[in-house]
Protein backbone atom coordinates (compact mmCIF):
# COMPACT_ATOMS: atom_id res chain seq x y z
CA UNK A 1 -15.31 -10.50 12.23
CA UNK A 2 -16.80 -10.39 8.65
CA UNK A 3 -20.56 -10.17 10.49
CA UNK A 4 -23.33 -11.28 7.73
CA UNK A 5 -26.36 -9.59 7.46
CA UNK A 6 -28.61 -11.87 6.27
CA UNK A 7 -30.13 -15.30 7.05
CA UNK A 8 -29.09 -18.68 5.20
CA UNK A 9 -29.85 -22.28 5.66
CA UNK A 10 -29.35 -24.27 8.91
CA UNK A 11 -27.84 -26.91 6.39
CA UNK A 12 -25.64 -24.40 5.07
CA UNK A 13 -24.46 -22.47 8.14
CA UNK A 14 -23.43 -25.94 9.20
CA UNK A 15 -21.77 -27.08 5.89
CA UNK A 16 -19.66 -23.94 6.13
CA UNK A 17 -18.47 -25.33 9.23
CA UNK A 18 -17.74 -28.65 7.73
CA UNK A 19 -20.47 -30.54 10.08
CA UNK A 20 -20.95 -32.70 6.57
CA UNK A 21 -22.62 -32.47 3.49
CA UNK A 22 -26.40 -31.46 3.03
CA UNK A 23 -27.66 -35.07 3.32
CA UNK A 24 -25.46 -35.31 6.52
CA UNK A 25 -26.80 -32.84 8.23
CA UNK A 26 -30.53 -33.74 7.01
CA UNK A 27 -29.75 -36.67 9.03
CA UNK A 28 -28.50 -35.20 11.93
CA UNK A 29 -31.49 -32.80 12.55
CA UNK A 30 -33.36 -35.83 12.01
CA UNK A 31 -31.83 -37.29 14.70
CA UNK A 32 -32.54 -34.58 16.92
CA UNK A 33 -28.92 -33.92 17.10
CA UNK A 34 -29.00 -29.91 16.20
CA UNK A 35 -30.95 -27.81 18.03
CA UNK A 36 -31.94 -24.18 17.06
CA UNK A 37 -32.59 -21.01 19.74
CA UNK A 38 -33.61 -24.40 22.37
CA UNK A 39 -35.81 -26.38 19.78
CA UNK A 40 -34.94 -29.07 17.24
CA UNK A 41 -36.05 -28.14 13.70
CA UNK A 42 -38.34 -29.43 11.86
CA UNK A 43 -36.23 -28.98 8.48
CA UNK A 44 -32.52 -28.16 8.39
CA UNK A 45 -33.12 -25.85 5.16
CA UNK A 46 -34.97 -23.55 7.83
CA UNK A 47 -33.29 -20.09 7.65
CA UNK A 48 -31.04 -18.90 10.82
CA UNK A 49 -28.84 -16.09 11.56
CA UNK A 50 -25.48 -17.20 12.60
CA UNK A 51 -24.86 -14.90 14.60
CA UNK A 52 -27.35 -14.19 15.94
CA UNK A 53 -29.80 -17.31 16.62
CA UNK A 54 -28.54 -20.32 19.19
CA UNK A 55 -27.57 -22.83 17.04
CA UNK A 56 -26.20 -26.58 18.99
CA UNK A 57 -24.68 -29.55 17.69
CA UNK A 58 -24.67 -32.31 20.23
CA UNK A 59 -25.03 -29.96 22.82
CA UNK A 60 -22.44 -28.13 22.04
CA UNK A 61 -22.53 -24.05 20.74
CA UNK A 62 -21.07 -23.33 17.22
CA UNK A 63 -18.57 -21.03 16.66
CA UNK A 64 -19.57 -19.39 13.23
CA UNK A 65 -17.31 -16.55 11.13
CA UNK A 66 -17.16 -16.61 7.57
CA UNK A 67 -13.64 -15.67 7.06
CA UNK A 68 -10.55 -17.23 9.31
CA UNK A 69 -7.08 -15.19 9.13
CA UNK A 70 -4.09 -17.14 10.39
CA UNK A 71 -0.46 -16.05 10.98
CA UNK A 72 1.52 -19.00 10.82
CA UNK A 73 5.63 -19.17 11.00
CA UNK A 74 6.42 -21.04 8.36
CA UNK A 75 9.55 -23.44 9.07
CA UNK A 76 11.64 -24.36 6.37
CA UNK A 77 10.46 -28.10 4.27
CA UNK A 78 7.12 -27.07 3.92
CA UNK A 79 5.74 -25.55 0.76
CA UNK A 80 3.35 -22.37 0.76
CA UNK A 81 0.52 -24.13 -1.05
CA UNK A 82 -2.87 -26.19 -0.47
CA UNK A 83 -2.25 -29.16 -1.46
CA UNK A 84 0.40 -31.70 -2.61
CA UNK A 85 1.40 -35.26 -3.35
CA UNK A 86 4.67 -35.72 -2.13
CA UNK A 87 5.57 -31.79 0.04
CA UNK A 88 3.98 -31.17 3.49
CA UNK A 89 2.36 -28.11 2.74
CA UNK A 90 1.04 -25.05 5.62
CA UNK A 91 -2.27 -26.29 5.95
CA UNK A 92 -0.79 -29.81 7.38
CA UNK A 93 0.48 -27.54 10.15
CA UNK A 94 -3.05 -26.39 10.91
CA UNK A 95 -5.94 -28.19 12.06
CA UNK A 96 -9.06 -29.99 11.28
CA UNK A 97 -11.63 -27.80 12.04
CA UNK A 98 -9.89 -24.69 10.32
CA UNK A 99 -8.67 -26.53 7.12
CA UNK A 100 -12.59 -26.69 6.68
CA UNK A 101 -12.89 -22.97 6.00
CA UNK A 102 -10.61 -23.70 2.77
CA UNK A 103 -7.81 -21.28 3.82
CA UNK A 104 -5.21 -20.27 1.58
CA UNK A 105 -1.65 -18.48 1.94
CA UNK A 106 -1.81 -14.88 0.86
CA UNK A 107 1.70 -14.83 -1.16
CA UNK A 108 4.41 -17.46 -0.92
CA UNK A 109 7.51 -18.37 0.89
CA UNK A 110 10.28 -20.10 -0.83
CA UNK A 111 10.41 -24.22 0.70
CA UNK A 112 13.30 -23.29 2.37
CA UNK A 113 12.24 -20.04 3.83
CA UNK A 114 10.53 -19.30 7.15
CA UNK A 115 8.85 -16.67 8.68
CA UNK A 116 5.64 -14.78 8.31
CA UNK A 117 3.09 -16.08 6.37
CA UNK A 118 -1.19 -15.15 6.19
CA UNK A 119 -3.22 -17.69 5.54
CA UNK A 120 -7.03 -16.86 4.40
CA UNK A 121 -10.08 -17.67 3.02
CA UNK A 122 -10.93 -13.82 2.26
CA UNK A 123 -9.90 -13.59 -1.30
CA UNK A 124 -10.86 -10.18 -1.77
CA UNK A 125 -8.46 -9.22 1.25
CA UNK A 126 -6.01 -11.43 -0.49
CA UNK A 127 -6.47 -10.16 -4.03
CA UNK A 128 -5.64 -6.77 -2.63
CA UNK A 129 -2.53 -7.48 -0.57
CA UNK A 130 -0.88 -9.34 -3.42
CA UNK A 131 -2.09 -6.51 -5.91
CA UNK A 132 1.13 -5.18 -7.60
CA UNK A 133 -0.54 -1.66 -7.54
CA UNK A 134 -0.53 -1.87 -3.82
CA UNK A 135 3.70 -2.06 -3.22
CA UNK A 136 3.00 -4.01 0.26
CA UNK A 137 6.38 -3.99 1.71
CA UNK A 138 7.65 -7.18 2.72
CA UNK A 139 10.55 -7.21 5.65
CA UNK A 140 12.80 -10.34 5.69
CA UNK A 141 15.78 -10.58 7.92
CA UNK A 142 18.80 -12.78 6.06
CA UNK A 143 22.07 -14.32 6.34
CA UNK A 144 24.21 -13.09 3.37
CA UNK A 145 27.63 -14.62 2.56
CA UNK A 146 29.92 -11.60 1.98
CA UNK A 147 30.41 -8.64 3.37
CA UNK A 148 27.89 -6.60 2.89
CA UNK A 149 27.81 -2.84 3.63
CA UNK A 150 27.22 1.06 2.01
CA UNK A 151 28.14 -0.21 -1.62
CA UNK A 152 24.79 -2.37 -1.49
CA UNK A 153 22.70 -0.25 0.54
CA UNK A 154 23.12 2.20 -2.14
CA UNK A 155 22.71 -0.35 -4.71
CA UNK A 156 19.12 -1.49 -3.72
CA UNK A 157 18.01 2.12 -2.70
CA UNK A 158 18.53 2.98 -6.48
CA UNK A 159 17.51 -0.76 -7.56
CA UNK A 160 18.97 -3.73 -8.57
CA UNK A 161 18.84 -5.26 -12.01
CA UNK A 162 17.83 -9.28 -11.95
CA UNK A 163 19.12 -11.66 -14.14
CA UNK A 164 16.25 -11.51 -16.17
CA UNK A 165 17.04 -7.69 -16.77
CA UNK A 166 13.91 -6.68 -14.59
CA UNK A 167 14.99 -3.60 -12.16
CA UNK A 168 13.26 -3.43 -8.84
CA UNK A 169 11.72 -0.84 -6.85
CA UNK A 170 14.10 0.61 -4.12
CA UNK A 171 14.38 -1.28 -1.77
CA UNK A 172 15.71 -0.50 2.08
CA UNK A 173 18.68 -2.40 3.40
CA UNK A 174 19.72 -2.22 6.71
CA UNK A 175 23.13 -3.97 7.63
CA UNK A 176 22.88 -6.13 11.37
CA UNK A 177 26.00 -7.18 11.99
CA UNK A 178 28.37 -9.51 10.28
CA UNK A 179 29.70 -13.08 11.25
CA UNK A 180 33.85 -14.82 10.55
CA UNK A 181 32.81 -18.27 8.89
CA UNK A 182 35.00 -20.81 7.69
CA UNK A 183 34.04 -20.00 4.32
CA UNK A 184 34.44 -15.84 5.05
CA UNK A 185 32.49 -13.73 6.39
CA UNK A 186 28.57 -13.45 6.65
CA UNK A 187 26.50 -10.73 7.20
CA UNK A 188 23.20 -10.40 8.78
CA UNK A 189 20.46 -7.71 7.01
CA UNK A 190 17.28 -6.81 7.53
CA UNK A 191 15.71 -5.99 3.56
CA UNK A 192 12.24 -4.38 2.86
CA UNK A 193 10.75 -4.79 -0.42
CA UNK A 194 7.68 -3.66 -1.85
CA UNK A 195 6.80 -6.08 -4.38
CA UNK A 196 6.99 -10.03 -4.83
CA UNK A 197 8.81 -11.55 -7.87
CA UNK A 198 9.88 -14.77 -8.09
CA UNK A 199 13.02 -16.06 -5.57
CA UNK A 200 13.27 -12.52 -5.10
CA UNK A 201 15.29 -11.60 -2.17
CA UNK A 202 17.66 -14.42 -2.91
CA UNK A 203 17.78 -12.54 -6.56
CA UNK A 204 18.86 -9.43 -5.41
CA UNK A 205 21.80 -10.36 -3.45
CA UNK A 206 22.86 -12.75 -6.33
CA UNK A 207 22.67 -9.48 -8.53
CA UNK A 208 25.14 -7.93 -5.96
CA UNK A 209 27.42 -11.00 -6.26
CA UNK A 210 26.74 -12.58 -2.82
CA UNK A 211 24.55 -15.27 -1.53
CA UNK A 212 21.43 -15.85 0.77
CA UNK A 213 22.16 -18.66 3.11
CA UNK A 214 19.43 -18.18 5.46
CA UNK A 215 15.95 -16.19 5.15
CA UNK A 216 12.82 -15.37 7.19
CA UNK A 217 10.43 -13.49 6.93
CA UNK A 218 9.25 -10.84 9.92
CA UNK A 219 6.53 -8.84 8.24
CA UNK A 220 3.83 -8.50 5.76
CA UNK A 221 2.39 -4.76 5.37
CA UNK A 222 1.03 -3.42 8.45
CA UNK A 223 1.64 -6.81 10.47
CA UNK A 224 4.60 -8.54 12.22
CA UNK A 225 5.66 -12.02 13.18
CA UNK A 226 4.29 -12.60 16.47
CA UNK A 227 7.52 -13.80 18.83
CA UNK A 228 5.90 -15.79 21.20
CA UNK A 229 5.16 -18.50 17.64
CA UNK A 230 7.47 -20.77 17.28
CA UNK A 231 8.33 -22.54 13.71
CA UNK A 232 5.39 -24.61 12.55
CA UNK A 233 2.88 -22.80 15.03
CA UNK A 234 -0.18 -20.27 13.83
CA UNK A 235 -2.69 -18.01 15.61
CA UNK A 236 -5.66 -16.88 14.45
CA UNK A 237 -5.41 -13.01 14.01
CA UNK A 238 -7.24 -10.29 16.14
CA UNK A 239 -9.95 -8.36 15.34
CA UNK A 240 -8.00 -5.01 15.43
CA UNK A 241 -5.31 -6.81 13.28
CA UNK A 242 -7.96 -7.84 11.31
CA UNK A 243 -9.74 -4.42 10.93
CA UNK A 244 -5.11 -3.22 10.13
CA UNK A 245 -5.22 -5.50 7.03
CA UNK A 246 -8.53 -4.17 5.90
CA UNK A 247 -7.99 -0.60 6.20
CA UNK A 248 -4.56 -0.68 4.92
CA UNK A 249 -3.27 1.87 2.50
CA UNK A 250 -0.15 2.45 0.62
């Protein structure tokens, strides 16, 4: 994925990779530690293809890519952002040797929202999956206090007006099933949107006088949540999703 086409430093390949800093790795190939295509180097600012040379730390092969793409399910009490004094945040939920490639989420999730979220360090991918030019729908499934039924479905097919007298694109409602609570009944929906303002989903409903009690989020333009993750869990993403994401048009 993301296959470079040129050389660049041994010292840098292995930076990338968050083996240490320049001086670090000076040390290391000093030490006889690295070894490139079966030899150690005499300087680790010699020039090596990633890909394509035999590079070893300790004996062991390095696993090189430029970009990493993560779909994590977010649980709820953990805030879509990289870094923070007093939140957990999603890169606490993934590890070491992938927080080195600096990834980032693509979008946010409300703290007490779960579901799909990307994670990157492609910012160009990024840039164009949050561009508001784009409309990447967004599918959430929700619990809704009220009964909710044709009178909304209409309502967000033509658009809703939010508090702050902004009117959103249509957006499709589909109605699940409702639930008798204590407090009334609660309905279960499954909402697409195409865009991403702030508290959005929960905004919409408020417009149409009920309340979300529960939301997740199941997909992000041309990808889904993954079933077999459970909440807090990731996976790195597949080359064909990969390739999806890339090529995708709205």
């Amino acid at each position: 994925m993301g296959k470079g086409k040129k050389t660049q430093r041994l010292d840098k390949i292995l930076g990338h990779l968050g083996y240490g800093s320049r001086s670090d790795i000076k040390k290391m190939v000093k030490q006889g530690r690295v070894m490139l295509n079966g030899s150690v180097p005499k300087d680790s600012g010699i020039q090596a293809d990633p890909y394509e040379d035999s590079i070893t730390v300790d004996g062991k092969g390095i696993d090189y890519r430029e970009f990493v793409y993560l779909m994590l399910n977010k649980p709820q009490d953990v805030i879509s952002a990289t870094e923070d004094s007093r939140e957990r945040t999603v890169l606490d939920l993934i590890p070491a040797e992938l927080r080195v490639f600096s990834p980032f989420p693509v979008g946010r999730l409300d703290k007490d929202t779960e579901g799909f979220l990307l994670l990157t360090n492609d910012g160009q991918l990024a840039h164009d999956l949050l561009s508001p030019r784009k409309h990447v729908p967004k599918t959430y499934e929700a619990h809704v206090l009220g009964e909710i039924g044709e009178r909304e479905i209409a309502l967000f097919r033509e658009g809703v007006t939010l508090d702050d007298g902004y009117v959103t694109l249509p957006a499709e409602l589909e109605v699940l099933g409702h639930e008798r609570l204590e407090e009334g009944v609660m309905s279960r929906i499954r909402l697409t949107i195409s865009e991403g303002k702030f508290h959005q989903v929960k905004r919409m409903f408020m417009a149409a006088g009920s309340k979300v009690i529960y939301l997740k989020r199941i997909s992000m333009g041309p990808l889904t949540l993954d079933d077999s993750l459970a909440l807090g869990s990731y996976r790195e993403l597949t080359e064909a999703e990969v390739e999806l994401l890339k090529t995708y048009k709205k």
